[in-house]
Protein backbone atom coordinates (compact mmCIF):
# COMPACT_ATOMS: atom_id res chain seq x y z
CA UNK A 1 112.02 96.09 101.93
CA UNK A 2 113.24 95.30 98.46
CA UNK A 3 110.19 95.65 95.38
CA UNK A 4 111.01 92.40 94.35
CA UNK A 5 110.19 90.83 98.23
CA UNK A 6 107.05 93.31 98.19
CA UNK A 7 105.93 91.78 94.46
CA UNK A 8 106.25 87.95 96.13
CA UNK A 9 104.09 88.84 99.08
CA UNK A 10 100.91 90.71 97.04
CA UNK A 11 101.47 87.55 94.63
CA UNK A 12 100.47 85.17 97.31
CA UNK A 13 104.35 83.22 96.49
CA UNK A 14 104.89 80.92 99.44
CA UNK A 15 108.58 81.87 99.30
CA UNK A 16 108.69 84.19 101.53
CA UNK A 17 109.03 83.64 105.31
CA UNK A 18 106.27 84.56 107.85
CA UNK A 19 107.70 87.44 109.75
CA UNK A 20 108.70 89.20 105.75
CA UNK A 21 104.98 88.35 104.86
CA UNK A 22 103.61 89.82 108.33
CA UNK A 23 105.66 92.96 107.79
CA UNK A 24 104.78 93.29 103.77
CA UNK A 25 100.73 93.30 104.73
CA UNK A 26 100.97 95.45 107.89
CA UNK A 27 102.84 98.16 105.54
CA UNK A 28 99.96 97.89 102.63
CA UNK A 29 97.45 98.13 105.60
CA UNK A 30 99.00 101.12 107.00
CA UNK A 31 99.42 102.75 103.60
CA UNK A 32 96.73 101.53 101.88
CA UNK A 33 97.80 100.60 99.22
CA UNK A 34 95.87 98.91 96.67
CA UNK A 35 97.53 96.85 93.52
CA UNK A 36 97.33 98.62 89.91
CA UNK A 37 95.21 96.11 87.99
CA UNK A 38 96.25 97.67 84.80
CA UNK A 39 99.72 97.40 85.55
CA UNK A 40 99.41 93.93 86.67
CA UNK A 41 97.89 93.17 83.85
CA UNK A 42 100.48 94.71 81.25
CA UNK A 43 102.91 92.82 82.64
CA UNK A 44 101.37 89.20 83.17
CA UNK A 45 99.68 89.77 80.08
CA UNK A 46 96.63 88.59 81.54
CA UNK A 47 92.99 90.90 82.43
CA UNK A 48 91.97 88.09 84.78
CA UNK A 49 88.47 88.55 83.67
CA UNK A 50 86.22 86.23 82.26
CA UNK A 51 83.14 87.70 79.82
CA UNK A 52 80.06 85.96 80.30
CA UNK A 53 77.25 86.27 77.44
CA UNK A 54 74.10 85.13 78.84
CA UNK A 55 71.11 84.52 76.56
CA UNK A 56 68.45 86.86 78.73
CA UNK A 57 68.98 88.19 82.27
CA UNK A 58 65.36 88.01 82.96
CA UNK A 59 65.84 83.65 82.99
CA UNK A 60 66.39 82.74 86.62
CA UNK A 61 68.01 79.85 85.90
CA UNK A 62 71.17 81.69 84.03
CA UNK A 63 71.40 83.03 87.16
CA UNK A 64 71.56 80.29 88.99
CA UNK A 65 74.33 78.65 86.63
CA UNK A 66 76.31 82.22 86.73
CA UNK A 67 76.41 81.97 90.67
CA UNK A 68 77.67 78.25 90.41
CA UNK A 69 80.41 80.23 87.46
CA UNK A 70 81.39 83.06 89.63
CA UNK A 71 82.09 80.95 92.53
CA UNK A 72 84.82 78.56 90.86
CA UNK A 73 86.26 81.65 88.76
CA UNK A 74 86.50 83.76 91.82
CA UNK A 75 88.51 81.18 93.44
CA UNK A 76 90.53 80.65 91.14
CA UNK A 77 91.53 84.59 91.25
CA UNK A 78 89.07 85.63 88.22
CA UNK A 79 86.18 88.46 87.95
CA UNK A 80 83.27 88.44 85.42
CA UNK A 81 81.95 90.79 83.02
CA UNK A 82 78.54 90.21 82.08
CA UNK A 83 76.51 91.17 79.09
CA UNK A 84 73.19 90.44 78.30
CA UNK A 85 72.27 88.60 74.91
CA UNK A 86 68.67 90.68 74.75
CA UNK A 87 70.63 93.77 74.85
CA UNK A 88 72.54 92.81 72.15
CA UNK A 89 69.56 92.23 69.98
CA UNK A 90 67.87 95.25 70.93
CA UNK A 91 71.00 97.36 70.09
CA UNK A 92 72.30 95.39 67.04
CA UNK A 93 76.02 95.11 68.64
CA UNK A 94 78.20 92.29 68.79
CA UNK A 95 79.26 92.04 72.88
CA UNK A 96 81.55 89.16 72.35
CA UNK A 97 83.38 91.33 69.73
CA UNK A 98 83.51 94.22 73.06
CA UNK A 99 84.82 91.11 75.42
CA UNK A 100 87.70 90.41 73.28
CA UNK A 101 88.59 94.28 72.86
CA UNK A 102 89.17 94.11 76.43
CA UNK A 103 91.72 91.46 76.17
CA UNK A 104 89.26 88.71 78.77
CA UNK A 105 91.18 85.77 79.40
CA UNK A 106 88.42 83.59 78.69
CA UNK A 107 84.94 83.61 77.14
CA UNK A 108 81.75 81.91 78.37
CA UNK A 109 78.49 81.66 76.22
CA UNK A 110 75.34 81.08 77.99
CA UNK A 111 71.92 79.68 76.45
CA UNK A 112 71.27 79.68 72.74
CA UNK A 113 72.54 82.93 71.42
CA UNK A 114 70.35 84.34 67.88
CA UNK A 115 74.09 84.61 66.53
CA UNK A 116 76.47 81.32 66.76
CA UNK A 117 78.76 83.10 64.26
CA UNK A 118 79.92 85.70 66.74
CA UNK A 119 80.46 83.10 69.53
CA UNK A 120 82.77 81.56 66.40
CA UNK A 121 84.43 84.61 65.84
CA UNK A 122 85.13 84.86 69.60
CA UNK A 123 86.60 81.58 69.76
CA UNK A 124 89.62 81.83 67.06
CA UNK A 125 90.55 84.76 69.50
CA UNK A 126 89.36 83.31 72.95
CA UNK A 127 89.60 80.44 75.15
CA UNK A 128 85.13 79.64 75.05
CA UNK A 129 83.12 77.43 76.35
CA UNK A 130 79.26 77.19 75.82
CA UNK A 131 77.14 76.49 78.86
CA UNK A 132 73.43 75.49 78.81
CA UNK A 133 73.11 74.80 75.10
CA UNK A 134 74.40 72.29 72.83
CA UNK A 135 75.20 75.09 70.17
CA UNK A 136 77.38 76.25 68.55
CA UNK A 137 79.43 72.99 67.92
CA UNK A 138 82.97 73.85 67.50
CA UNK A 139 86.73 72.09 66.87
CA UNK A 140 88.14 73.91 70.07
CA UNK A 141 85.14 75.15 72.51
CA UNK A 142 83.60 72.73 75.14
CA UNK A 143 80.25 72.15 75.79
CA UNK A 144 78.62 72.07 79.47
CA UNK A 145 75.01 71.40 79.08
CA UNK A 146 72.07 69.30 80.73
CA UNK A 147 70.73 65.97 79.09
CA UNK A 148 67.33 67.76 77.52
CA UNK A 149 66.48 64.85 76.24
CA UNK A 150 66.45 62.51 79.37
CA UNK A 151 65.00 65.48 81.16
CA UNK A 152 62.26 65.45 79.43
CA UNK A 153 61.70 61.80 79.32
CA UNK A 154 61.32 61.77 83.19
CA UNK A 155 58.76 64.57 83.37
CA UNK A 156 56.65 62.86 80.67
CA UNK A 157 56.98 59.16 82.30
CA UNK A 158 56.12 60.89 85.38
CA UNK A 159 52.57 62.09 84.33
CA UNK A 160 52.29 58.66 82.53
CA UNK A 161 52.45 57.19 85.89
CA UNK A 162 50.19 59.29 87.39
CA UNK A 163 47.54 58.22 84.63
CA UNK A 164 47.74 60.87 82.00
CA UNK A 165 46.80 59.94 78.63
CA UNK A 166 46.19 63.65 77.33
CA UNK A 167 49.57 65.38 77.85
CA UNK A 168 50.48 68.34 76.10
CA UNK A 169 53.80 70.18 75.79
CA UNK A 170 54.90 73.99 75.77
CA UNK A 171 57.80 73.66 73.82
CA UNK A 172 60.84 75.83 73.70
CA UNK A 173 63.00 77.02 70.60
CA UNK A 174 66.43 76.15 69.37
CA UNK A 175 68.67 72.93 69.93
CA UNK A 176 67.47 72.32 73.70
CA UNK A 177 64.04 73.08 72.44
CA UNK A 178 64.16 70.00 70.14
CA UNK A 179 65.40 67.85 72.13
CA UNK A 180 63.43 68.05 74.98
CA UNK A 181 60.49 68.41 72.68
CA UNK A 182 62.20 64.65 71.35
CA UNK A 183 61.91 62.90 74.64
CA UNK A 184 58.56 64.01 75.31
CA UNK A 185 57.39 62.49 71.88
CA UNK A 186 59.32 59.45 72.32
CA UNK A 187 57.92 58.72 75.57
CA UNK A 188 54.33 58.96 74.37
CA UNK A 189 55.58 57.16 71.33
CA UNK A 190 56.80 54.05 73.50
CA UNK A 191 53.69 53.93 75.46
CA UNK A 192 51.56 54.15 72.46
CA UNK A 193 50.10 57.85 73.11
CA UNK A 194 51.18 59.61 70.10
CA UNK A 195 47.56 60.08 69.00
CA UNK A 196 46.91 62.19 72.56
CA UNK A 197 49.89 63.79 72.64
CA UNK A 198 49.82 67.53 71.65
CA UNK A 199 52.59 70.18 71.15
CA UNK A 200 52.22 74.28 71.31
CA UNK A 201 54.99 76.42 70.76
CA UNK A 202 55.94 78.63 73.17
CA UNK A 203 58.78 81.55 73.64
CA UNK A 204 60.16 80.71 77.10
CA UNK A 205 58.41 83.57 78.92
CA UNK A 206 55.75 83.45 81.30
CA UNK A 207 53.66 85.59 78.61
CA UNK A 208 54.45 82.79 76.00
CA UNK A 209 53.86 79.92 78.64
CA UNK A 210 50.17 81.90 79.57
CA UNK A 211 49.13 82.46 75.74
CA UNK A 212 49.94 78.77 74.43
CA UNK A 213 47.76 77.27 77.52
CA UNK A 214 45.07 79.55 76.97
CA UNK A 215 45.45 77.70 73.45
CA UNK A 216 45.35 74.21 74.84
CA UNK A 217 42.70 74.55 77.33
CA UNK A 218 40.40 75.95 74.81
CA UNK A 219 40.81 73.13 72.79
CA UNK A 220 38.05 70.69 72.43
CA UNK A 221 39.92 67.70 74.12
CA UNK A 222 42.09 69.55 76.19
CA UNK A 223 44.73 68.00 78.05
CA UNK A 224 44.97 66.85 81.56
CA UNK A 225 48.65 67.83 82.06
CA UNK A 226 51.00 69.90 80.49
CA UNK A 227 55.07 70.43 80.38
CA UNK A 228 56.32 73.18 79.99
CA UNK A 229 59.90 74.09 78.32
CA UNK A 230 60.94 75.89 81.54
CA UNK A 231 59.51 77.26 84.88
CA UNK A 232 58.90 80.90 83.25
CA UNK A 233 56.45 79.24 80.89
CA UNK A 234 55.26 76.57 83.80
CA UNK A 235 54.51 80.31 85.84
CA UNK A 236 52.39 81.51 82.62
CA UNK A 237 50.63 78.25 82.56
CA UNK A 238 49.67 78.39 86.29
CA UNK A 239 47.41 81.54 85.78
CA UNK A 240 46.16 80.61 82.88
CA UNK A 241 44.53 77.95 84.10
CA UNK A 242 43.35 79.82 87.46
CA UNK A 243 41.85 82.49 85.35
CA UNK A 244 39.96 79.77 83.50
CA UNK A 245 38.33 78.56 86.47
CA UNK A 246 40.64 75.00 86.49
CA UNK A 247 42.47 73.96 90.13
CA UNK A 248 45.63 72.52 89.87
CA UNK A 249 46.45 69.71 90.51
CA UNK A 250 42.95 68.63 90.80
CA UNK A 251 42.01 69.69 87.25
CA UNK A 252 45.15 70.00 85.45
CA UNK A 253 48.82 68.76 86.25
CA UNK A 254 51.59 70.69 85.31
CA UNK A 255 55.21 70.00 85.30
CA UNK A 256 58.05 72.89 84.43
CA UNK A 257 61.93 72.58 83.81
CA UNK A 258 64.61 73.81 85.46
CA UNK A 259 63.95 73.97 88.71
CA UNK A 260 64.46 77.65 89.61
CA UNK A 261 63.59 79.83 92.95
CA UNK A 262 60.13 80.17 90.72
CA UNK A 263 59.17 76.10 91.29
CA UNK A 264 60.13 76.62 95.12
CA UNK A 265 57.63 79.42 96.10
CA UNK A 266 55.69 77.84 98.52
CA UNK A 267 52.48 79.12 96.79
CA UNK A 268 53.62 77.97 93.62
CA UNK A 269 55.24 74.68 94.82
CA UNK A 270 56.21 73.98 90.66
CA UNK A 271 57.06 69.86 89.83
CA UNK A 272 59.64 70.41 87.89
CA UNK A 273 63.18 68.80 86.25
CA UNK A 274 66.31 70.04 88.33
CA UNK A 275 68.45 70.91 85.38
CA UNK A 276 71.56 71.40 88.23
CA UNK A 277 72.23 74.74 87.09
CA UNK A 278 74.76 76.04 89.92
CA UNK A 279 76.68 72.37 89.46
CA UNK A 280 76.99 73.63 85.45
CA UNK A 281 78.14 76.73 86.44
CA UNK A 282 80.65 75.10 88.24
CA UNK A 283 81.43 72.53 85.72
CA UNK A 284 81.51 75.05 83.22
CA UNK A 285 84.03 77.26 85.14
CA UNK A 286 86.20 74.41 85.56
CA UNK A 287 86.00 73.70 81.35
CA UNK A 288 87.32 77.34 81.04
CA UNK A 289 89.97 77.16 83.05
CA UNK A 290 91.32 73.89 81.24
CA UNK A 291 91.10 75.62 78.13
CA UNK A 292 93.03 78.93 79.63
CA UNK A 293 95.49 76.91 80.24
CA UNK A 294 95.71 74.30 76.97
CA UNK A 295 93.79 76.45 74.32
CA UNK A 296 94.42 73.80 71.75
CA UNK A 297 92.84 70.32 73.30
CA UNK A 298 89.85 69.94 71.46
CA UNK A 299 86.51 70.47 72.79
CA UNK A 300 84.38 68.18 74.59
CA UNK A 301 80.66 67.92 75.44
CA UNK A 302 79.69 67.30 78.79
CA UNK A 303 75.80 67.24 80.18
CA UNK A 304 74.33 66.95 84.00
CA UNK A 305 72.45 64.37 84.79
CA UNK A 306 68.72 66.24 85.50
CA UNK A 307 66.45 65.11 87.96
CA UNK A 308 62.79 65.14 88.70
CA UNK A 309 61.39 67.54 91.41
CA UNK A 310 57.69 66.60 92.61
CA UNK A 311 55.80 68.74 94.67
CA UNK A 312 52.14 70.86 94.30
CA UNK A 313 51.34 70.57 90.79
CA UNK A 314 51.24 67.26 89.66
CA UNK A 315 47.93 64.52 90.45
CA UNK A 316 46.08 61.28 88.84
CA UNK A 317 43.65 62.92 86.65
CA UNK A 318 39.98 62.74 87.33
CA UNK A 319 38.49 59.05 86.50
CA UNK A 320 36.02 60.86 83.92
CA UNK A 321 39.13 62.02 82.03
């Protein structure tokens, strides 16, 4: 057999005939041989890897969106590397300066980052695309991201309909943070509730979700529901509220975001907004390999449509409230 007919077959070319092909793989089997991926690459030029820079592993819905991501890239014949954004803090190093030492092919930023400037760096050198955020906003890097804003809307009209007048809301930080802080506002606005509406910060933990309900339920006109930024802070609100004595739903509604494997524990049983995190992973894949291919098309934004997920936590309030 000839290298050149041997390179065709382990390159998956459809020029070769069967019984060549047949022959090629039972002689790798037999020998078992395995391709030199450094080799490969010094000659195509290309890693085939893709970094991935998520904002904090400890977020179940990143990894939700980064199995939707590693399905389309592995299909497509490309492996992930994955750092975590929290580690970068901690250690004060730049990871998307140690992604493009190591030559990835692409580059995709997940959740808001502390540091858009490295993500710009990243992208005069890399093909990037930003999932999950709507920062930073860049000439050449696409945006994959949920509509906050509309999210945010539907949980709020939703405990509106129910017959919620007090309604507070854990918010989040950054970009996403204001705007789905914006559609809950604007919904109480429109239904002329601004005067009952109340907002606590949060950090997008569970810790941060327990602490700012501990806050609101020792207020003196405490609300009767409460959405939260995301799931992890829906989670902290849960025990906060069973450590205060209150039953929810029967005593206090809550609604989270996101939609993770947290809202679907049957003895949590979370309402929450499906942010369609595996379709953005997807989505976002798909962006990335557009860009690989035509780095210079300018970016785009596009955002999933979210919807709303009722289940255990969500009730009228009590007449008396």
């Amino acid at each position: 057999m000839s290298k050149s007919l041997v390179s065709l077959v382990l390159r998956g070319s459809q020029q070769v005939r069967p019984e060549k092909r047949r022959a090629v793989l039972a002689a790798v089997e037999e020998l078992g041989y395995r391709p030199n991926a450094a080799a490969r690459s010094l000659s195509e030029r290309r890693t085939r890897t893709v970094g991935v820079l998520l904002n904090d592993l400890r977020n179940p819905w990143f990894v939700e969106l980064l199995d939707g991501l590693n399905s389309e890239l592995y299909a497509s014949g490309l492996r992930t590397l994955l750092a975590d954004g929290r580690l970068n803090r901690r250690l004060g190093e730049d990871l998307t300066h140690t992604f493009t030492e190591l030559r990835v092919d692409g580059l995709i930023a997940v959740g808001t980052l502390p540091d858009p400037a490295a993500v710009r760096t990243a992208a005069a050198r890399v093909p990037t695309v930003v999932a999950g955020t709507r920062e930073p906003v860049l000439p050449d890097v696409d945006i994959v991201a949920g509509d906050d804003e509309l999210g945010a809307r539907l949980a709020t009209e939703h405990l509106i309909g129910l017959g919620h007048r007090h309604i507070a809301h854990i918010a989040g930080r950054g970009v996403v943070g204001e705007l789905r802080r914006r559609g809950f506002e604007a919904v109480m606005r429109e239904h002329g509730l601004s005067g009952s509406a109340t907002v606590e910060q949060g950090d997008l933990t569970e810790e941060g979700g327990y602490r700012a309900t501990v806050r609101l339920l020792g207020a003196p006109h405490r609300p009767t529901a409460v959405f939260a930024f995301n799931d992890m802070a829906g989670v902290g609100a849960l025990s906060a509220a069973g450590e205060l004595g209150l039953r929810v739903p029967g005593d206090l509604s809550l609604v989270g975001y996101d939609n993770t494997y947290l809202a679907r524990l049957r003895h949590l049983w979370l309402t929450t907004v499906d942010n369609a995190g595996h379709d953005m992973g997807r989505r976002a894949a798909r962006r990335l390999l557009d860009r690989i291919a035509d780095p210079a098309r300018p970016g785009e934004v596009a955002l999933t449509a979210p919807a709303l997920e009722v289940r255990g936590t969500t009730a009228p309030p009590h007449p008396a409230d």
